[in-house]
Protein backbone atom coordinates (compact mmCIF):
# COMPACT_ATOMS: atom_id res chain seq x y z
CA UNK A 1 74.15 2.02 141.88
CA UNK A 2 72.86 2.52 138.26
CA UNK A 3 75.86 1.56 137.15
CA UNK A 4 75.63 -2.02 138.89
CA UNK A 5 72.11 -2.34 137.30
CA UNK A 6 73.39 -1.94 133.74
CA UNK A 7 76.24 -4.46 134.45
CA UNK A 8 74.06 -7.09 135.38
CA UNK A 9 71.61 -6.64 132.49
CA UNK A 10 74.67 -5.66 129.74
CA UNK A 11 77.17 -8.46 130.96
CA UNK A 12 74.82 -11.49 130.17
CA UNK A 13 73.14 -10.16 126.94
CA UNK A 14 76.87 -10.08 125.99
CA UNK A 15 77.85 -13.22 127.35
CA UNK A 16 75.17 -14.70 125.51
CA UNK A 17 75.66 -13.05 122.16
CA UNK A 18 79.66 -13.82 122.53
CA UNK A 19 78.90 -17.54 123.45
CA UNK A 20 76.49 -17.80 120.26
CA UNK A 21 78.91 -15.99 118.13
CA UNK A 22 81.44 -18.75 119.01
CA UNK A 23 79.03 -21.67 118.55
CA UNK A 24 78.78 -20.90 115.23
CA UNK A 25 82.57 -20.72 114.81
CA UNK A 26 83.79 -23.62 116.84
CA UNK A 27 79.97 -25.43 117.32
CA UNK A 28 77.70 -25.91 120.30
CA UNK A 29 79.29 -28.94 122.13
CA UNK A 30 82.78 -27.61 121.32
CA UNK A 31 81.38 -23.78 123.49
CA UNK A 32 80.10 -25.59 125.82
CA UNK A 33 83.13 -28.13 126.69
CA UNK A 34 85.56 -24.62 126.06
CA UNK A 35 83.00 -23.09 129.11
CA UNK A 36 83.43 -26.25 131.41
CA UNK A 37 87.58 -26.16 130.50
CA UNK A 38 87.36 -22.48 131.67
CA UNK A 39 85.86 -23.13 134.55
CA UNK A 40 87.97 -26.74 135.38
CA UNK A 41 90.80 -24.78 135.01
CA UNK A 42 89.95 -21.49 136.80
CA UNK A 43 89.23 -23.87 139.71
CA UNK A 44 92.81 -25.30 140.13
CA UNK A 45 93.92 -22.26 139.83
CA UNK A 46 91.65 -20.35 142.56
CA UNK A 47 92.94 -23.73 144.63
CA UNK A 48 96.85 -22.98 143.94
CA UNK A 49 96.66 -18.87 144.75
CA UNK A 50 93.99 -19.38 147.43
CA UNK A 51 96.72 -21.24 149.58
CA UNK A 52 100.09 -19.45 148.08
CA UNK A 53 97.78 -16.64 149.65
CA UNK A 54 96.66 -17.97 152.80
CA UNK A 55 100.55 -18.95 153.41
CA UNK A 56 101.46 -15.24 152.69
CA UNK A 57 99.22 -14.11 155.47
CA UNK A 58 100.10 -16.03 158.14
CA UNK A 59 103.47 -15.22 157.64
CA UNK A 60 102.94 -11.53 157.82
CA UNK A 61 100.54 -12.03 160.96
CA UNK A 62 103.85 -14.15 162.47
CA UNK A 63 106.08 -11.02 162.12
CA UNK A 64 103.25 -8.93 163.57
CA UNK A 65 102.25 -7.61 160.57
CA UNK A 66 98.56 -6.82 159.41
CA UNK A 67 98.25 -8.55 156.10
CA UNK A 68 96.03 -5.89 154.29
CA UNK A 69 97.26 -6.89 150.60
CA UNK A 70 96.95 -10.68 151.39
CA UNK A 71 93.48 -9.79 152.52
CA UNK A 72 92.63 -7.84 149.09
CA UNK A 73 94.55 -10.51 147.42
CA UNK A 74 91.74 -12.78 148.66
CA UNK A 75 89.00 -10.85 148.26
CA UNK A 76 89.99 -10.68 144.14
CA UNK A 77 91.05 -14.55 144.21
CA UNK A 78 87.11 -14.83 145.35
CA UNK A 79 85.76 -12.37 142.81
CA UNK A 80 87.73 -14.05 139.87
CA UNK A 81 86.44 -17.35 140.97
CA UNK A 82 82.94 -16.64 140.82
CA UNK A 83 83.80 -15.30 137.47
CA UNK A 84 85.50 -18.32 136.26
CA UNK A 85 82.39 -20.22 137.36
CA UNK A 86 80.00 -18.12 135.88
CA UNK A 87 78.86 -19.47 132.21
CA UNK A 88 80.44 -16.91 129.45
CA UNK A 89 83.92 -16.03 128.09
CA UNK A 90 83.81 -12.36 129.23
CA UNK A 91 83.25 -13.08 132.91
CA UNK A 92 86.17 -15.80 132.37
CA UNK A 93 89.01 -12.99 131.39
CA UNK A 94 87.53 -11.15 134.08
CA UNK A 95 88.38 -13.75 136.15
CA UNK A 96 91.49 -14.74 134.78
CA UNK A 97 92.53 -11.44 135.32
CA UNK A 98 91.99 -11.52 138.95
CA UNK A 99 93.62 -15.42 139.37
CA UNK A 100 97.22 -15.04 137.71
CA UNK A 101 99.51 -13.28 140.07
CA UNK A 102 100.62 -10.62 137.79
CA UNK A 103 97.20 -8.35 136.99
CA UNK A 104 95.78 -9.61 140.53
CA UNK A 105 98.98 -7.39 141.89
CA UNK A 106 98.18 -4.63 139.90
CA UNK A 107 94.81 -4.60 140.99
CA UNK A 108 95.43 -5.04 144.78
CA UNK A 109 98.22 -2.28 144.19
CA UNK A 110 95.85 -0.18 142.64
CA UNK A 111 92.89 -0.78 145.17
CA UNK A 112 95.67 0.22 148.01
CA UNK A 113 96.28 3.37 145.91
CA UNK A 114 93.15 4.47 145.62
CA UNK A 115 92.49 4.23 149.36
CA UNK A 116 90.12 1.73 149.70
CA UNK A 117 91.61 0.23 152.70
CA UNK A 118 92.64 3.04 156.00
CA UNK A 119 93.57 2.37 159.01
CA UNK A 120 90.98 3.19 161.95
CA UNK A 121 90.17 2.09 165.66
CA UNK A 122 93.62 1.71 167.33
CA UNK A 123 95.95 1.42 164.20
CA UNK A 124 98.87 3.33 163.85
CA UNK A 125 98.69 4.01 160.47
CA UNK A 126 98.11 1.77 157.09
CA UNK A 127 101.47 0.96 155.91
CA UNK A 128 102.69 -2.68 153.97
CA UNK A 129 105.20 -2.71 156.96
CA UNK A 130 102.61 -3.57 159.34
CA UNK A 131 101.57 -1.60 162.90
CA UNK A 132 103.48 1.06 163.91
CA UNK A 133 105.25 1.18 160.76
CA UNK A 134 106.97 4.18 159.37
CA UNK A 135 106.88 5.34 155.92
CA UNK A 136 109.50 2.45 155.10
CA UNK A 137 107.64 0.00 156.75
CA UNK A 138 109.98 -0.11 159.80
CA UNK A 139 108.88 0.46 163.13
CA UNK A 140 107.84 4.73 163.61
CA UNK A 141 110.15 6.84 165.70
CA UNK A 142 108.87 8.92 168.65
CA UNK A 143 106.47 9.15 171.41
CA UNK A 144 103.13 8.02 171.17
CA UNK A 145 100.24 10.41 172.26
CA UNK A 146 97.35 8.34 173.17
CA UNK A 147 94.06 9.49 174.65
CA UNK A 148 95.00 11.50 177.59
CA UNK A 149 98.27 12.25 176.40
CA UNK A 150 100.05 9.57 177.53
CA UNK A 151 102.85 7.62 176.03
CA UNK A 152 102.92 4.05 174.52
CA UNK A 153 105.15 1.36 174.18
CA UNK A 154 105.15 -0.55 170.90
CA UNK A 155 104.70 -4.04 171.72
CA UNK A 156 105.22 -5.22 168.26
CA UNK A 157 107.57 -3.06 166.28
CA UNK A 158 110.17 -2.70 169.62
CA UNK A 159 109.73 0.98 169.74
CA UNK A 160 107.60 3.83 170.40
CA UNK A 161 105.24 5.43 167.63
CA UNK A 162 102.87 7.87 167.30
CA UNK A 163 99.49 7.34 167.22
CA UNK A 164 96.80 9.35 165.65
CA UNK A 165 93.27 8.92 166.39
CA UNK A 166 90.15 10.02 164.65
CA UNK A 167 87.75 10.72 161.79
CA UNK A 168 88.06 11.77 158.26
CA UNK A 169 85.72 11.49 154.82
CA UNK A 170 86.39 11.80 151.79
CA UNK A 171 85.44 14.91 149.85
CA UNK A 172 86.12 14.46 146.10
């Protein structure tokens, strides 16, 4: 939490002594139309990936697929476009960083890595392939165990899986 704190009082005494330092390179009106091109531009973009997005993920919920990195996708495509809106060049790379497809990847790739989304309630188990999936993202082999012991049908991956129910934390 501490950490969050010093962002919010760092990041804008930055911003501020970043968008002075470049009013006295480029000038005032020139900063602030660069700040307004930022954002202009930020916002077509956030448009564009927004729906390339949104298309993505109802494809992969037609197959019968959860869309988990669609979902992150969209939850970074909303962070960098608060960014991009926010007044200051640093918050802009920020956000630029989350818009283009490349880096927003790597960070939804990363933020899969790390665990920050698991599977709970009634999922299989977290995998790109969708429910049920195995580790290649096909549908898992074998019986599934629910509560009671008794076996499931998959009705989305064609098969039967295994399913595995309840609680972990994480101990670092």
């Amino acid at each position: 939490m501490r950490i969050l704190f010093f962002l919010f009082i760092l990041i804008p005494i930055a911003e501020i002594m970043l968008l002075i330092e470049v009013g006295d390179h480029i000038g005032g009106l020139n900063t602030v139309a660069l700040v307004f091109l930022t954002a202009i531009i930020g916002a077509a973009l956030l448009r564009k990936q927004g729906v390339d997005t949104l298309l993505r993920a109802n494809q992969r919920m037609a197959q019968g697929e959860i869309p988990i990195k669609e979902m992150l996708s969209g939850i970074v495509l909303a962070v960098g476009g608060a960014l991009l809106l926010t007044p200051g060049f640093i918050t802009d790379a920020v956000g630029f960083f989350c818009l283009l497809p490349l880096t927003r990847g790597w960070a939804v790739d990363h933020l899969v890595r790390k665990g920050v989304v698991a599977g709970s309630g009634g999922f299989t188990a977290f995998s790109a392939g969708g429910f049920g999936a195995g580790p290649t993202g096909g549908p898992a082999a074998g019986p599934t165990v629910g509560k009671g012991g008794d076996k499931q049908r998959s009705s989305l991956g064609g098969g039967e899986h295994t399913t595995i129910e309840g609680e972990y934390r994480r101990e670092d």
